[in-house]
Structure formats: C-alpha cells, structure tokens
C-alpha atoms as a PDB file:
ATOM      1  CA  UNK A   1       7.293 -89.445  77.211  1.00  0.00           C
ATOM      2  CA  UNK A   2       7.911 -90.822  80.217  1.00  0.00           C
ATOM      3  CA  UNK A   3       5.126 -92.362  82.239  1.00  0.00           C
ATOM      4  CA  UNK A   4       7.077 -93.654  85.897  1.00  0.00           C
ATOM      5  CA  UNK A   5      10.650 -92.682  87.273  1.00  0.00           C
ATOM      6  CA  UNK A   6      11.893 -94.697  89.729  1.00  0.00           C
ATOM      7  CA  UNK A   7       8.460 -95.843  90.214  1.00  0.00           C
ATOM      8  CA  UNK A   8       6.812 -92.368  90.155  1.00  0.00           C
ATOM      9  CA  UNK A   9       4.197 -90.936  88.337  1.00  0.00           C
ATOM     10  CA  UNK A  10       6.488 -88.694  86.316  1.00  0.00           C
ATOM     11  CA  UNK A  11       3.708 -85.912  86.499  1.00  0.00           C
ATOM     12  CA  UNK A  12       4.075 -85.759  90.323  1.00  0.00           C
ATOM     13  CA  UNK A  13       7.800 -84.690  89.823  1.00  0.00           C
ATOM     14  CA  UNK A  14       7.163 -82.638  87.260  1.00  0.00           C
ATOM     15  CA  UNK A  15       4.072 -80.544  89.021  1.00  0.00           C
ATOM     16  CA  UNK A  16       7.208 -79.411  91.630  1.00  0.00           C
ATOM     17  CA  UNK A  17       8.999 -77.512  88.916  1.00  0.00           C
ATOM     18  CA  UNK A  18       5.555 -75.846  87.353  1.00  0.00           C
ATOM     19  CA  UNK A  19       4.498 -74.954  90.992  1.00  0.00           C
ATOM     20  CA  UNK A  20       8.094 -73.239  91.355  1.00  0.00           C
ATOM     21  CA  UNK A  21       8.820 -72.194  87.950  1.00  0.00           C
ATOM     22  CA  UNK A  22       4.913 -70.187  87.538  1.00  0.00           C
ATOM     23  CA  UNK A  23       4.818 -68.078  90.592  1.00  0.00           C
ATOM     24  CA  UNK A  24       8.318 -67.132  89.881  1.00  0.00           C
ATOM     25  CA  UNK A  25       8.025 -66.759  86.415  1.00  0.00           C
ATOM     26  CA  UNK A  26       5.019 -63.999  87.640  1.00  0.00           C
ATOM     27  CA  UNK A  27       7.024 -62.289  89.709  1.00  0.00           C
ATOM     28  CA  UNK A  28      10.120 -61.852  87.933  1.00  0.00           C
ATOM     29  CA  UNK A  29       7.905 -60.489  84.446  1.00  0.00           C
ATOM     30  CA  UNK A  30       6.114 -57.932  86.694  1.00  0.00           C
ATOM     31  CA  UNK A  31      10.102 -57.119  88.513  1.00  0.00           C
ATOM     32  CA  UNK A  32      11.544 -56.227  85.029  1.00  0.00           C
ATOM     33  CA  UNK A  33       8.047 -54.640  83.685  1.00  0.00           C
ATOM     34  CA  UNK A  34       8.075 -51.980  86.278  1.00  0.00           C
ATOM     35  CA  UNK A  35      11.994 -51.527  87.472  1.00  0.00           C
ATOM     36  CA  UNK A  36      13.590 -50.080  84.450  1.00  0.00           C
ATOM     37  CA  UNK A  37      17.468 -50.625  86.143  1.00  0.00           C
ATOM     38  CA  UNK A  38      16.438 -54.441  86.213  1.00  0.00           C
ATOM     39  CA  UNK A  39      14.621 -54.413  82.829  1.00  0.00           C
ATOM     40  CA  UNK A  40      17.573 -52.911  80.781  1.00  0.00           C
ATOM     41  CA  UNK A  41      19.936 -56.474  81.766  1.00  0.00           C
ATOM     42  CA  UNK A  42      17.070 -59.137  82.868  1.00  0.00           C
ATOM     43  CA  UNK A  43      14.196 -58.552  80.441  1.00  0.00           C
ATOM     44  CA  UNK A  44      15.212 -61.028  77.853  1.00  0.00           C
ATOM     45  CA  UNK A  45      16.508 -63.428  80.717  1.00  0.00           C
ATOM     46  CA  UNK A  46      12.812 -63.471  81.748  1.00  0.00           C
ATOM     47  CA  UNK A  47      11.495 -64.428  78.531  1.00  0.00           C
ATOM     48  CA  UNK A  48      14.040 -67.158  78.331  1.00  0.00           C
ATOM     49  CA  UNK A  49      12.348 -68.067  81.806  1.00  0.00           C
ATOM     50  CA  UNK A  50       8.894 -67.913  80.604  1.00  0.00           C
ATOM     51  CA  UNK A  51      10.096 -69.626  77.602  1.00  0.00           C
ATOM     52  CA  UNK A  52      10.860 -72.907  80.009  1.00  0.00           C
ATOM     53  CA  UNK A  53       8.236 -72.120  82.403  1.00  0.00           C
ATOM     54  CA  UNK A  54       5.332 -72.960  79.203  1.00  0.00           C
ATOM     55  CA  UNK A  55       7.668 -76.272  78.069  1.00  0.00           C
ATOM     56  CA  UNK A  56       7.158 -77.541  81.892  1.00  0.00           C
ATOM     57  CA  UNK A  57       3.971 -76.397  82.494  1.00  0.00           C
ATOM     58  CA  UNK A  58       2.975 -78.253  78.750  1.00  0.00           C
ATOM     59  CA  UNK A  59       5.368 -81.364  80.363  1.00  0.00           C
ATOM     60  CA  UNK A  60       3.557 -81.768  83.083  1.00  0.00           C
ATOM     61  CA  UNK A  61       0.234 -81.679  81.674  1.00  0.00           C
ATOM     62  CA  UNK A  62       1.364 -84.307  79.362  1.00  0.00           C
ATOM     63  CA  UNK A  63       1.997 -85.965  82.121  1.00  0.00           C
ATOM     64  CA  UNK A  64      -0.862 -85.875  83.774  1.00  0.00           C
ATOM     65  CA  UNK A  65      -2.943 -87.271  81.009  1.00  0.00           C
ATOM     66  CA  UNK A  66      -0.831 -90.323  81.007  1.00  0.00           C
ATOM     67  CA  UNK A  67      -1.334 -90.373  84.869  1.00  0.00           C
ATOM     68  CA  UNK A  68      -5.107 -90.050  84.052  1.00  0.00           C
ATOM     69  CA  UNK A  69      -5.467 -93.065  81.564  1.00  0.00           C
ATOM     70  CA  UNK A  70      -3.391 -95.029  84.041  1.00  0.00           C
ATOM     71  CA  UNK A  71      -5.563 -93.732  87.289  1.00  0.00           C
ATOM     72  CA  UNK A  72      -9.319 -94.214  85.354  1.00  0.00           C
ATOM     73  CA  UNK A  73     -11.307 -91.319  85.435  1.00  0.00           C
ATOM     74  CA  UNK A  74     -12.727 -90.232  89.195  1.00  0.00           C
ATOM     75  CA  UNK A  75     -14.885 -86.897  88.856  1.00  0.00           C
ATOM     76  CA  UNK A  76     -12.066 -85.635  90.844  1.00  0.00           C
ATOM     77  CA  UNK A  77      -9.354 -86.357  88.603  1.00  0.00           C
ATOM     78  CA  UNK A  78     -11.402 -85.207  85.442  1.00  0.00           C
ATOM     79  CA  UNK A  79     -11.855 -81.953  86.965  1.00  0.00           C
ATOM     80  CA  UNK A  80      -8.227 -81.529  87.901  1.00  0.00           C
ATOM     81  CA  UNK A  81      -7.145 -82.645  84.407  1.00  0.00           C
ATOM     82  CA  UNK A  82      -9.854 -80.106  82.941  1.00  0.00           C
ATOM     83  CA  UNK A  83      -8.556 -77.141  85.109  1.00  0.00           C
ATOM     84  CA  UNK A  84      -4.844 -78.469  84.125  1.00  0.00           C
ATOM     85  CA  UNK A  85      -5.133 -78.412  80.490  1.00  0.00           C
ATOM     86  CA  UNK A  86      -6.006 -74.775  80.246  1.00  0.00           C
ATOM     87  CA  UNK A  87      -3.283 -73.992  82.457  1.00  0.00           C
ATOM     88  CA  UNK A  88      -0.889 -73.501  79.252  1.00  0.00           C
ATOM     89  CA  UNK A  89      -2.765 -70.823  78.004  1.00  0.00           C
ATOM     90  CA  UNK A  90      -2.126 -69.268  80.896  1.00  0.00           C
ATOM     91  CA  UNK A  91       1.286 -69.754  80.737  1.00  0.00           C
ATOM     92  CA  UNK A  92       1.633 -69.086  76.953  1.00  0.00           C
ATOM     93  CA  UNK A  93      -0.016 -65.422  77.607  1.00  0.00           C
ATOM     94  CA  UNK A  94       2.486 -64.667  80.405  1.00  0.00           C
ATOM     95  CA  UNK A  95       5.369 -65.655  77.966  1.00  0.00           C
ATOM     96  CA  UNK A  96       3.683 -63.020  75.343  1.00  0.00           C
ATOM     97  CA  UNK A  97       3.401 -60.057  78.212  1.00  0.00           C
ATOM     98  CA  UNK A  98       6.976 -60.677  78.797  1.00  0.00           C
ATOM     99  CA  UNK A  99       8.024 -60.431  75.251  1.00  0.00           C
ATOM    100  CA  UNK A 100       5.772 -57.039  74.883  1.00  0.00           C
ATOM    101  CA  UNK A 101       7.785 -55.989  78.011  1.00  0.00           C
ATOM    102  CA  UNK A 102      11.036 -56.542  76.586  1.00  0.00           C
ATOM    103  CA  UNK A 103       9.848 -55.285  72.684  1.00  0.00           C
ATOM    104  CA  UNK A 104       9.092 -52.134  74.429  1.00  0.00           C
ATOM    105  CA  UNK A 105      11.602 -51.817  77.550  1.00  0.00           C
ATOM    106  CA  UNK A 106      13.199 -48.651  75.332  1.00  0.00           C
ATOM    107  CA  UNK A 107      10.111 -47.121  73.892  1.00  0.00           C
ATOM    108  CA  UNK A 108       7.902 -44.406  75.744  1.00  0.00           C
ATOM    109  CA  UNK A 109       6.993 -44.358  79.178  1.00  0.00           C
ATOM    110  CA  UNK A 110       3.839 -44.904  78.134  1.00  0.00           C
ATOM    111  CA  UNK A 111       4.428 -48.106  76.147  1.00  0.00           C
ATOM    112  CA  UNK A 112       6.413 -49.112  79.039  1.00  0.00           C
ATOM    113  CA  UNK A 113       3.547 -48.701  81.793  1.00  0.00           C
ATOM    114  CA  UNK A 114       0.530 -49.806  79.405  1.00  0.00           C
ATOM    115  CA  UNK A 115       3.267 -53.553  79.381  1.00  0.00           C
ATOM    116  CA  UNK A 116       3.716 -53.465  82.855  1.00  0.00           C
ATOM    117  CA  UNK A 117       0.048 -53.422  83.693  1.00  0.00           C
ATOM    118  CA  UNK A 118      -0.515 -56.336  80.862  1.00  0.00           C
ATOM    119  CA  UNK A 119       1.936 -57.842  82.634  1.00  0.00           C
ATOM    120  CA  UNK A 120       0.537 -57.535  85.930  1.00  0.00           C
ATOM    121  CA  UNK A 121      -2.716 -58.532  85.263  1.00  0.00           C
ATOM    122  CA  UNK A 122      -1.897 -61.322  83.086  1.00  0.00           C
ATOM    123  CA  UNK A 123       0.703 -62.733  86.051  1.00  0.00           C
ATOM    124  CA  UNK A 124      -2.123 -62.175  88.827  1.00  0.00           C
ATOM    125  CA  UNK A 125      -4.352 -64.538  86.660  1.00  0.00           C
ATOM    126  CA  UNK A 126      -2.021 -67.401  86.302  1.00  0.00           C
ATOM    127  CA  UNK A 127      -1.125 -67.365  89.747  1.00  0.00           C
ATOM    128  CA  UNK A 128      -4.338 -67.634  90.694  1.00  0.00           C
ATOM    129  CA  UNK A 129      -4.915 -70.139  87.367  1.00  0.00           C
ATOM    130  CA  UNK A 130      -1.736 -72.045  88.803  1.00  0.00           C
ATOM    131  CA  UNK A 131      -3.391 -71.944  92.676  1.00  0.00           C
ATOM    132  CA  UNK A 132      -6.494 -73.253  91.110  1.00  0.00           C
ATOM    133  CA  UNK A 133      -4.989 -76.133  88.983  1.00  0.00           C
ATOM    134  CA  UNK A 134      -3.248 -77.111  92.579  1.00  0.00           C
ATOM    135  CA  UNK A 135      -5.579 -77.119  94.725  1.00  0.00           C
ATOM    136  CA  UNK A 136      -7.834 -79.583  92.176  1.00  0.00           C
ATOM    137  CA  UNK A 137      -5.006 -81.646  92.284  1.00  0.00           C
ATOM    138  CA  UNK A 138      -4.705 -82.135  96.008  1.00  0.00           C
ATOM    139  CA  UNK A 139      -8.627 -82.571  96.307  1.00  0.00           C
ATOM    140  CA  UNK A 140      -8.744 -85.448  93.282  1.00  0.00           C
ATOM    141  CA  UNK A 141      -5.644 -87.196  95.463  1.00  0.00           C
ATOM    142  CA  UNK A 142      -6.277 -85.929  99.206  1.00  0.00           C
ATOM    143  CA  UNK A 143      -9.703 -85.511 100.003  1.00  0.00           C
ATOM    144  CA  UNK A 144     -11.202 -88.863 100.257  1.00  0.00           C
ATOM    145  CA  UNK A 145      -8.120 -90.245 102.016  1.00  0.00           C
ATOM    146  CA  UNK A 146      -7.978 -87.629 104.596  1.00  0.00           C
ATOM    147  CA  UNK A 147     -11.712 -87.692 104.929  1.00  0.00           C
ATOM    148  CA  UNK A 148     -11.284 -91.681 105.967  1.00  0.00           C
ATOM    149  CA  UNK A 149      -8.491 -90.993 108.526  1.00  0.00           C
ATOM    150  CA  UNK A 150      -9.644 -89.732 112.108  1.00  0.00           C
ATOM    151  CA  UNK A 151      -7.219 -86.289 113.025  1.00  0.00           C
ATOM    152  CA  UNK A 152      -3.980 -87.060 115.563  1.00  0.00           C
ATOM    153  CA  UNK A 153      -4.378 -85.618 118.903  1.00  0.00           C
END
C-alpha cells in the first residue's frame, strides 16, 4: 500500500472518503430499513455501499498505521490509532444489519421492524464510533499546535 501521494500521507486522503462514506452509509441502511417503497429497489444497493464503506474504512486504517510508524508514537497518536482500529468492527456490523435488512425486506412486518431497529442502533453507534475516531484524530494533530498559536482578533 501506498504510504505518500503527491507528498501526502495517503491516510489523510483516505480519512475524507471514510468520514463521507460512514455517516452516509448510516443513513441510507436506516432509509431502506424503515421505507419499504425505497427498500424494495435500494436495499441491495446499500449493501453494495456498506460493502465499500468497510474496504475504505479498513484502507484507511491501514493507512494510518503506516502514518504511525512514520510519525513515532505520541500518546496522542496511539490513542487515535487505538480508537481507529476498532472502527472496522463497527463498520463490518453495519454491513451485517444491512444484509439482515435486505434478507428480510419481504418477510413479516415483524422481521422487517425487529431489522430496522438493529439497524438503527447499530448505525447510531458507528456514527458516534466514526465521531469518536475523528475527533482523536484532530486532537493527536491539532491540539498542541493550536494550543501554541495566540487566537486572531
């Protein structure tokens, strides 16, 4: 893999499409999970989406850990890289809601609901997991150069 493009970290490009592709990935599982006109035509769309949502999510922690050997390890960056790695779980268990969701898009209206609240919840939690891996990120690279800066006025 890749470690620079164009003189990049290629795990600072990368983080833009996870950062897109998550949130959206969320929202569009929970759409077709509850709106059974867009579930009949976009439910296995969706899991295609999720499907590329876990290989860039997975991407972009790769490269992060190649960022991290190159960076050394501050406690900031550890933490982020911690927080980062678990972030495919997260990612992985929203692809599995949305296949449940389209496995059972025909069945009951029961099997239907009891998806669309896995769904939810699990989408809610990566969101947040997603918000979570972000906001480490920013603090490992931000905080200490901010902090050295005095504020415009």
């Amino acid at each position: 893999m890749l470690d620079t493009f164009q003189g990049l970290p290629v795990h600072v490009l990368l983080l833009h499409a996870t950062v897109v592709l998550v949130p959206l990935a969320c929202a569009l599982t929970v759409v077709v999970a509850f709106w059974s006109r867009v579930r009949t035509v976009g439910v296995w769309p969706v899991v295609a989406l999720n499907a590329v949502m876990v290989v860039a999510v997975w991407l972009t922690a790769q490269a992060g850990e190649r960022l991290e050997h190159r960076l050394g390890g501050s406690p900031q960056v550890a933490s982020h890289a911690d927080i980062g790695d678990k972030l495919v779980w997260f990612a992985l268990a929203l692809l599995a809601a949305s296949v449940v969701v389209a496995l059972v898009h025909d069945r009951g209206r029961g099997a239907q609901l009891g998806s669309g609240v896995l769904s939810a919840v699990v989408a809610v939690v990566t969101v947040f997991w997603v918000v979570r891996t972000g906001h480490s990120g920013a603090v490992a690279v931000w905080k200490d150069v901010v902090s050295s800066t005095t504020a415009a006025r």
